[in-house]
PDB file of N, CA and C in Angstrom:
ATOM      1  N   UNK A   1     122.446 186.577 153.764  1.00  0.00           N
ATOM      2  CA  UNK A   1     121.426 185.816 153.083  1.00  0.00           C
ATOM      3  C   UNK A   1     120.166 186.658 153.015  1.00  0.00           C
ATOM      4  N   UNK A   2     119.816 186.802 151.814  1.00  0.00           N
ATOM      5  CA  UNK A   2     118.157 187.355 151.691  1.00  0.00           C
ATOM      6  C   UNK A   2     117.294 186.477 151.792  1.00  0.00           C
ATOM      7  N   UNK A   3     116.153 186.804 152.256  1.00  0.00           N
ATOM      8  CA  UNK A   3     114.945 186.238 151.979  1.00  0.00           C
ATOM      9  C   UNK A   3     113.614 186.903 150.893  1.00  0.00           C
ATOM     10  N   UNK A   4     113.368 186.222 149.978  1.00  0.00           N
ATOM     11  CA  UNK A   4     112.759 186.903 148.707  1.00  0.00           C
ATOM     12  C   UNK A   4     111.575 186.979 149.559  1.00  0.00           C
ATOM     13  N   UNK A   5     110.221 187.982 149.453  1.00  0.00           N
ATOM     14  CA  UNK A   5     109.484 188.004 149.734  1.00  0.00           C
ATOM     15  C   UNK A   5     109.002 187.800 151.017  1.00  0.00           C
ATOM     16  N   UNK A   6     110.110 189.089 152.279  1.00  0.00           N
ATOM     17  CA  UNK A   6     110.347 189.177 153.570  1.00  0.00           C
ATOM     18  C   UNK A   6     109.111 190.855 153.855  1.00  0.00           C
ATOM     19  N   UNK A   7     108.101 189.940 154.255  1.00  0.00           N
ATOM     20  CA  UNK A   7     107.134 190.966 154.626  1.00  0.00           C
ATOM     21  C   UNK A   7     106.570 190.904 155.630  1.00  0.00           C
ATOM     22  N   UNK A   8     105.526 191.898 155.767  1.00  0.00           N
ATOM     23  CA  UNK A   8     104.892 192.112 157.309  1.00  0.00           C
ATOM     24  C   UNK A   8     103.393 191.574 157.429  1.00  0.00           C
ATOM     25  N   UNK A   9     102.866 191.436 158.020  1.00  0.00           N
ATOM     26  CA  UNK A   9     101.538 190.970 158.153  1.00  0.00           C
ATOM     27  C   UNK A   9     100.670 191.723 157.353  1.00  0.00           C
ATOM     28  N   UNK A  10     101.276 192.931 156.757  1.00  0.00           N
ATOM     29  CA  UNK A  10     100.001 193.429 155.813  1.00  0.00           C
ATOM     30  C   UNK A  10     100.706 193.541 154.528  1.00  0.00           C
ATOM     31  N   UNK A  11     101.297 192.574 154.705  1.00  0.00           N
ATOM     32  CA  UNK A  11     102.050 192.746 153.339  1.00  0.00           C
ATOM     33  C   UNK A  11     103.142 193.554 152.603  1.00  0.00           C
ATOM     34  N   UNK A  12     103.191 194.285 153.248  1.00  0.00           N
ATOM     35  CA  UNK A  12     104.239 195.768 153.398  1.00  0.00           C
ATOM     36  C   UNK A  12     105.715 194.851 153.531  1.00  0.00           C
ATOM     37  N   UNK A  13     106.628 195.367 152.271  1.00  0.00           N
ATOM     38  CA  UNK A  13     107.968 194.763 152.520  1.00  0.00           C
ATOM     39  C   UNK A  13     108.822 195.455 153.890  1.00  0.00           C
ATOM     40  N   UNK A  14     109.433 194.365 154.615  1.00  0.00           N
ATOM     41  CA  UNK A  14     110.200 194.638 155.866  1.00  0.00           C
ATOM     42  C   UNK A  14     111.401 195.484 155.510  1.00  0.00           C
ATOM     43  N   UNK A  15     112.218 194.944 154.258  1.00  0.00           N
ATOM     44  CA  UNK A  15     113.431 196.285 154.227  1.00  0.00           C
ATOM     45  C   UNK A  15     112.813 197.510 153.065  1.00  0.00           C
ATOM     46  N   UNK A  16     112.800 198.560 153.598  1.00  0.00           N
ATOM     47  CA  UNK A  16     112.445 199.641 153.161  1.00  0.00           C
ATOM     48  C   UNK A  16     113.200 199.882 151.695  1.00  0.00           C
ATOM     49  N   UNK A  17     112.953 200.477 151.254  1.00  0.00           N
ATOM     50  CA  UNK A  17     113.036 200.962 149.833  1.00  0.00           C
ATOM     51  C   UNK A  17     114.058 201.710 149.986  1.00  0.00           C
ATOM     52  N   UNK A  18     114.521 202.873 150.502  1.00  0.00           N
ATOM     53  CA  UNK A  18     115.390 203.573 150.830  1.00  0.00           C
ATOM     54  C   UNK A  18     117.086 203.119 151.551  1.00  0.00           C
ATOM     55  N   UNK A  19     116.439 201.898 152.263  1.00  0.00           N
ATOM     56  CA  UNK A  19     117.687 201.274 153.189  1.00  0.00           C
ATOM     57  C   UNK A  19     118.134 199.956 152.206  1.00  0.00           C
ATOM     58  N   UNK A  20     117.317 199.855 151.706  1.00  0.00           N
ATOM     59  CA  UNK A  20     117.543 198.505 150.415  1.00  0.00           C
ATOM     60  C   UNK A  20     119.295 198.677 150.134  1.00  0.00           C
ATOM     61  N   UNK A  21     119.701 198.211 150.463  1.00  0.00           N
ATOM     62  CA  UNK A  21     121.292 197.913 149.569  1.00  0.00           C
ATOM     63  C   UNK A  21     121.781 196.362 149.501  1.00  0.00           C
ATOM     64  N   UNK A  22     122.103 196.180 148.176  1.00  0.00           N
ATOM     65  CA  UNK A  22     122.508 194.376 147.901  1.00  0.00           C
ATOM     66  C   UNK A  22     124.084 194.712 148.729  1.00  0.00           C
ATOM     67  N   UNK A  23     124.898 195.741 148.616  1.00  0.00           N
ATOM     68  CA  UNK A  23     126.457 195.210 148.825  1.00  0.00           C
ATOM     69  C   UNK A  23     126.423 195.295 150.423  1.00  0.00           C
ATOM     70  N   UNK A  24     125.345 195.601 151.413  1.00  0.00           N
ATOM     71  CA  UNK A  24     125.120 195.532 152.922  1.00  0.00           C
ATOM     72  C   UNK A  24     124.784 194.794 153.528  1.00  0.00           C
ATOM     73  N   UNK A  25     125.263 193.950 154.624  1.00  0.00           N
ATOM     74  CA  UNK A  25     124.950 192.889 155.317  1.00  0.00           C
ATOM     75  C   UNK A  25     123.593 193.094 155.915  1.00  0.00           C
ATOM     76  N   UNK A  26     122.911 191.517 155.725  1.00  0.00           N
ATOM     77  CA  UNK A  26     121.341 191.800 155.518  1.00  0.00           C
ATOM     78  C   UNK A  26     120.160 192.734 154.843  1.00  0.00           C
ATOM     79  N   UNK A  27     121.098 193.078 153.470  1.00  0.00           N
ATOM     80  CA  UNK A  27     120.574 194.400 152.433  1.00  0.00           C
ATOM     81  C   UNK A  27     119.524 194.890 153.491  1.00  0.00           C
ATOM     82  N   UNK A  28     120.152 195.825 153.991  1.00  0.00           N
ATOM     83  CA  UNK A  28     119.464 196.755 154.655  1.00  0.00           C
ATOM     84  C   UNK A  28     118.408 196.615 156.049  1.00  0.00           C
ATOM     85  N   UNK A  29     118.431 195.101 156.040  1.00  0.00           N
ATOM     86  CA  UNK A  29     117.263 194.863 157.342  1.00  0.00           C
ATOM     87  C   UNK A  29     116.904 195.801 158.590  1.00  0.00           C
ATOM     88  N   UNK A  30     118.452 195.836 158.918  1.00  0.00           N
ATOM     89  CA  UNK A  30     118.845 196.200 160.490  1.00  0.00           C
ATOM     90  C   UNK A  30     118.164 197.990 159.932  1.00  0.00           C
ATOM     91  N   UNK A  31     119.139 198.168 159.460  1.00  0.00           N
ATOM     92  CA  UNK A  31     118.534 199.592 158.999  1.00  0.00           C
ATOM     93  C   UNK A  31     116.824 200.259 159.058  1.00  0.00           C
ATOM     94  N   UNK A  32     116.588 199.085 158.269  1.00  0.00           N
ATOM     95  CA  UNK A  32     114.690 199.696 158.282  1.00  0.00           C
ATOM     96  C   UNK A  32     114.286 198.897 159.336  1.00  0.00           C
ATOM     97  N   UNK A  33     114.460 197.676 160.269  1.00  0.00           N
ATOM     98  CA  UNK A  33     114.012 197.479 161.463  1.00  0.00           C
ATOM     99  C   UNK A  33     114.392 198.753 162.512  1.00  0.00           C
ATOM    100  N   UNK A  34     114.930 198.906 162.841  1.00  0.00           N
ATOM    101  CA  UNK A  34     115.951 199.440 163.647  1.00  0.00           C
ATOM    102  C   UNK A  34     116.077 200.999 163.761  1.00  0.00           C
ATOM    103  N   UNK A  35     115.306 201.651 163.961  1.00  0.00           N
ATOM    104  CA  UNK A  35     115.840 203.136 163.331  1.00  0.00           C
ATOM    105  C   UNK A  35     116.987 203.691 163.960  1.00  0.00           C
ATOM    106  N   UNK A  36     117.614 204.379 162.993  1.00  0.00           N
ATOM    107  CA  UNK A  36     118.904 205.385 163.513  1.00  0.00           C
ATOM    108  C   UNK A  36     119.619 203.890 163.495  1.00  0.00           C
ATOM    109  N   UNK A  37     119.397 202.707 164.051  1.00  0.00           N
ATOM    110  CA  UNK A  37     120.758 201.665 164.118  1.00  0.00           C
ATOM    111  C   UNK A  37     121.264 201.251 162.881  1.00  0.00           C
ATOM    112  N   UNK A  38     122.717 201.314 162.743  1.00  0.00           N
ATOM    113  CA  UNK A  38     123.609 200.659 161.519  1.00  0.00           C
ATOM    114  C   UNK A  38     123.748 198.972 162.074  1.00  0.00           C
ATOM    115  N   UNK A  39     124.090 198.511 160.747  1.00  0.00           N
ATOM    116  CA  UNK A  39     124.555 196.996 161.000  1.00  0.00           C
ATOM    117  C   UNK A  39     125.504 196.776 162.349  1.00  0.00           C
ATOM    118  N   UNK A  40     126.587 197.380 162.057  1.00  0.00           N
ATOM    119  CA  UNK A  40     127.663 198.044 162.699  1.00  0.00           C
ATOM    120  C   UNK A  40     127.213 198.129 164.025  1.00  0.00           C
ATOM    121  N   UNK A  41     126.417 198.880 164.662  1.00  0.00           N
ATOM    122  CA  UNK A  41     126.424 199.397 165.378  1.00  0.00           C
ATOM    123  C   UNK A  41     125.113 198.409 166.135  1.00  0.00           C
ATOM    124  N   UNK A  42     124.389 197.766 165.974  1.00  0.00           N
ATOM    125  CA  UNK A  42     123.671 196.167 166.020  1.00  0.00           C
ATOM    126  C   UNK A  42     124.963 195.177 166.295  1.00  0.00           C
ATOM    127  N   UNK A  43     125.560 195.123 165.400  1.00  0.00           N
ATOM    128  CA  UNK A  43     126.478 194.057 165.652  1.00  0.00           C
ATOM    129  C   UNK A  43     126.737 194.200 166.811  1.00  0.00           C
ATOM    130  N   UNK A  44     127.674 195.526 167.688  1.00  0.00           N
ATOM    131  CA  UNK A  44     128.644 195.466 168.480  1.00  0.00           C
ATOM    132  C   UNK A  44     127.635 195.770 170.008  1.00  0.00           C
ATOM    133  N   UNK A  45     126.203 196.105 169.554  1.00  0.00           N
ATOM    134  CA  UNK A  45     125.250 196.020 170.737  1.00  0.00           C
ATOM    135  C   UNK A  45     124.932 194.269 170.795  1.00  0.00           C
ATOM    136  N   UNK A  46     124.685 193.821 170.255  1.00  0.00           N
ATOM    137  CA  UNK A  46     124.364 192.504 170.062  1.00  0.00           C
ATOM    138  C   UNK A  46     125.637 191.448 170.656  1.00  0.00           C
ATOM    139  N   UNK A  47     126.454 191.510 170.166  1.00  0.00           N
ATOM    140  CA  UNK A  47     127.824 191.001 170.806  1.00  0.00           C
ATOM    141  C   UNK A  47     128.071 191.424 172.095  1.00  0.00           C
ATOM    142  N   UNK A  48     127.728 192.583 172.843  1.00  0.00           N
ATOM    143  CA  UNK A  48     128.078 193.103 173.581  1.00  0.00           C
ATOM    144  C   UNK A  48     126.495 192.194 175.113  1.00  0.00           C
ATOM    145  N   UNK A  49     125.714 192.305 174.211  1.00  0.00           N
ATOM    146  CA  UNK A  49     124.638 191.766 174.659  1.00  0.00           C
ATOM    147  C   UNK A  49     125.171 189.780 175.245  1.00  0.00           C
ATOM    148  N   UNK A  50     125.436 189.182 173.723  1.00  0.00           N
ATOM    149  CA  UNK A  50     125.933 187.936 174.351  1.00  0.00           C
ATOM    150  C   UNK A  50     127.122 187.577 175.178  1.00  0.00           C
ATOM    151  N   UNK A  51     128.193 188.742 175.388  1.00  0.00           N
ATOM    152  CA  UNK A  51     128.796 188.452 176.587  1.00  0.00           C
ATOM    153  C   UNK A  51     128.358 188.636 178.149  1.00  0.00           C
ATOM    154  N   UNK A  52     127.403 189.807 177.988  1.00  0.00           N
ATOM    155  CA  UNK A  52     126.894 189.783 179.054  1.00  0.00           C
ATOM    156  C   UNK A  52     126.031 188.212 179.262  1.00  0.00           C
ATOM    157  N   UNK A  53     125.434 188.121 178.854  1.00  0.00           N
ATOM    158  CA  UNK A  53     124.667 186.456 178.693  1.00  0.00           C
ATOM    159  C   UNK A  53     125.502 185.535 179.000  1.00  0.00           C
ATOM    160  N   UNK A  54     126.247 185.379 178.695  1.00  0.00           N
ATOM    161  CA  UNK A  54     127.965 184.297 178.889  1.00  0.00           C
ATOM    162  C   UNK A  54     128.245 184.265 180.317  1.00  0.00           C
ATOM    163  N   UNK A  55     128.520 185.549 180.536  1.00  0.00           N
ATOM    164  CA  UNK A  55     128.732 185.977 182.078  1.00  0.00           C
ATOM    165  C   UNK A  55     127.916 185.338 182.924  1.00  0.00           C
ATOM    166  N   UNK A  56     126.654 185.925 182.701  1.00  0.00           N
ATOM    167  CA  UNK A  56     125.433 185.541 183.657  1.00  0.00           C
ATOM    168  C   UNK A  56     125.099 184.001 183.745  1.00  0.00           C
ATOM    169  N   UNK A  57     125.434 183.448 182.479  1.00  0.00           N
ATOM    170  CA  UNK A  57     125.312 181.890 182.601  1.00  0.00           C
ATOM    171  C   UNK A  57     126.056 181.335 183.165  1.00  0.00           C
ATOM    172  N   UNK A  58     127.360 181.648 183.312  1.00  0.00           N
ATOM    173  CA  UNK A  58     128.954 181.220 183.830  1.00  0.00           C
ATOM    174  C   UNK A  58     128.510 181.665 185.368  1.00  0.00           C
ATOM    175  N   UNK A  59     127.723 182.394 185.977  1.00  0.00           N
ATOM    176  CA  UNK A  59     127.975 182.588 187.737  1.00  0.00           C
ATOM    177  C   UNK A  59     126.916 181.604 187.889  1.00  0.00           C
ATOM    178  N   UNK A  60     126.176 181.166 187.531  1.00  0.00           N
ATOM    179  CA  UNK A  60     125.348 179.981 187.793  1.00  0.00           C
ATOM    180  C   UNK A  60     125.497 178.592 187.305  1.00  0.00           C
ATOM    181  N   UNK A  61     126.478 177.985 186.428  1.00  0.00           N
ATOM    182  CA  UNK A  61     127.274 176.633 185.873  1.00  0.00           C
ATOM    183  C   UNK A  61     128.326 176.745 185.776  1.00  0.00           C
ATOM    184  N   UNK A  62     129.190 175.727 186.401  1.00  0.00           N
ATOM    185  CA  UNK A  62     130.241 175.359 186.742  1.00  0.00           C
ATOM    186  C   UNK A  62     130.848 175.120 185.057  1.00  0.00           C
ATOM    187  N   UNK A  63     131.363 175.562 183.999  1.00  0.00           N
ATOM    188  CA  UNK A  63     131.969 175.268 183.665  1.00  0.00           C
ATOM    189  C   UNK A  63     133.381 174.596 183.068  1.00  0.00           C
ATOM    190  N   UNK A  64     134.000 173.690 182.681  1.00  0.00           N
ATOM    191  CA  UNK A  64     135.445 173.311 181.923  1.00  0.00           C
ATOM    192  C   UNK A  64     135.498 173.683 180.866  1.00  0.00           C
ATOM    193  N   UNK A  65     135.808 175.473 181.408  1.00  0.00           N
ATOM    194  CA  UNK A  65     136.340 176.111 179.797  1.00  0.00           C
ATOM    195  C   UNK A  65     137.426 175.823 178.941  1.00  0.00           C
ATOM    196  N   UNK A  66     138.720 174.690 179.632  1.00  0.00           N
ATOM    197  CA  UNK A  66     139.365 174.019 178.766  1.00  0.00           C
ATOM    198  C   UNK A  66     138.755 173.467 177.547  1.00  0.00           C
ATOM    199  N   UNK A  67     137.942 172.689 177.954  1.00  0.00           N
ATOM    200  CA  UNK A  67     136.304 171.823 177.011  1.00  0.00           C
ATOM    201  C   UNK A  67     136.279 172.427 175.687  1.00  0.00           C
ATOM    202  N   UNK A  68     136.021 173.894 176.077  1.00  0.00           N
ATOM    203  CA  UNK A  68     135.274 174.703 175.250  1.00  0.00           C
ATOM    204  C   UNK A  68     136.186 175.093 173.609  1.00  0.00           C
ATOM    205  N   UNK A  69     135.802 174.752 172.490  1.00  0.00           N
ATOM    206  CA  UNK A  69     136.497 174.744 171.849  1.00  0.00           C
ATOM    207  C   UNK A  69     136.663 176.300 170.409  1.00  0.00           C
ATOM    208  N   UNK A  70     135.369 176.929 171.157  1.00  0.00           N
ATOM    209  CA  UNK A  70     135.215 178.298 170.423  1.00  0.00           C
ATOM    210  C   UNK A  70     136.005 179.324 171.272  1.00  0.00           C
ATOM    211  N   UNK A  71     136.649 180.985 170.227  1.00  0.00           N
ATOM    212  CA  UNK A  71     136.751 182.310 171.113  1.00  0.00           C
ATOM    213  C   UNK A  71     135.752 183.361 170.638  1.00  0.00           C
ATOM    214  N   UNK A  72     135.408 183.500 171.755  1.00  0.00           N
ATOM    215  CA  UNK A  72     134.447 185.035 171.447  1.00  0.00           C
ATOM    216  C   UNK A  72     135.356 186.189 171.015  1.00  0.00           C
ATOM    217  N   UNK A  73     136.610 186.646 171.413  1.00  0.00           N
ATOM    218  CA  UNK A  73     137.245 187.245 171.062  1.00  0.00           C
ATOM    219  C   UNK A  73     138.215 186.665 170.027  1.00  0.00           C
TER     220      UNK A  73
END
């Protein structure tokens, strides 16, 4: 999903001109936020990020992961 008119406090557009691509997930966001990071490579830090989070929540609540009706994997 785009957002038309995704800028910065001085007005300066957030996805760069250069990283701009329509056929790329989040035309280019991650890219011009992010330097050197690909979507790709966000994604699998990011995912990698909410299992650790999962974990850490799970040694402190008792869960019934039967219950649970999503897979992370």
């Amino acid at each position: 999903m785009m957002h038309y008119d995704l800028i910065d406090r001085n007005g300066t557009p957030v996805i760069l001109k250069k990283w701009y691509a329509p056929n790329q997930p989040f035309y280019g966001l991650v890219e011009s936020c992010y330097d050197g990071i690909t979507y790709d490579l966000f994604y699998d830090q990011l995912y990698k990020l909410s299992k650790e989070l999962e974990e850490y929540l799970l040694s402190y609540f008792t869960v019934n992961i039967k219950s649970i009706r999503w897979n992370w994997d």
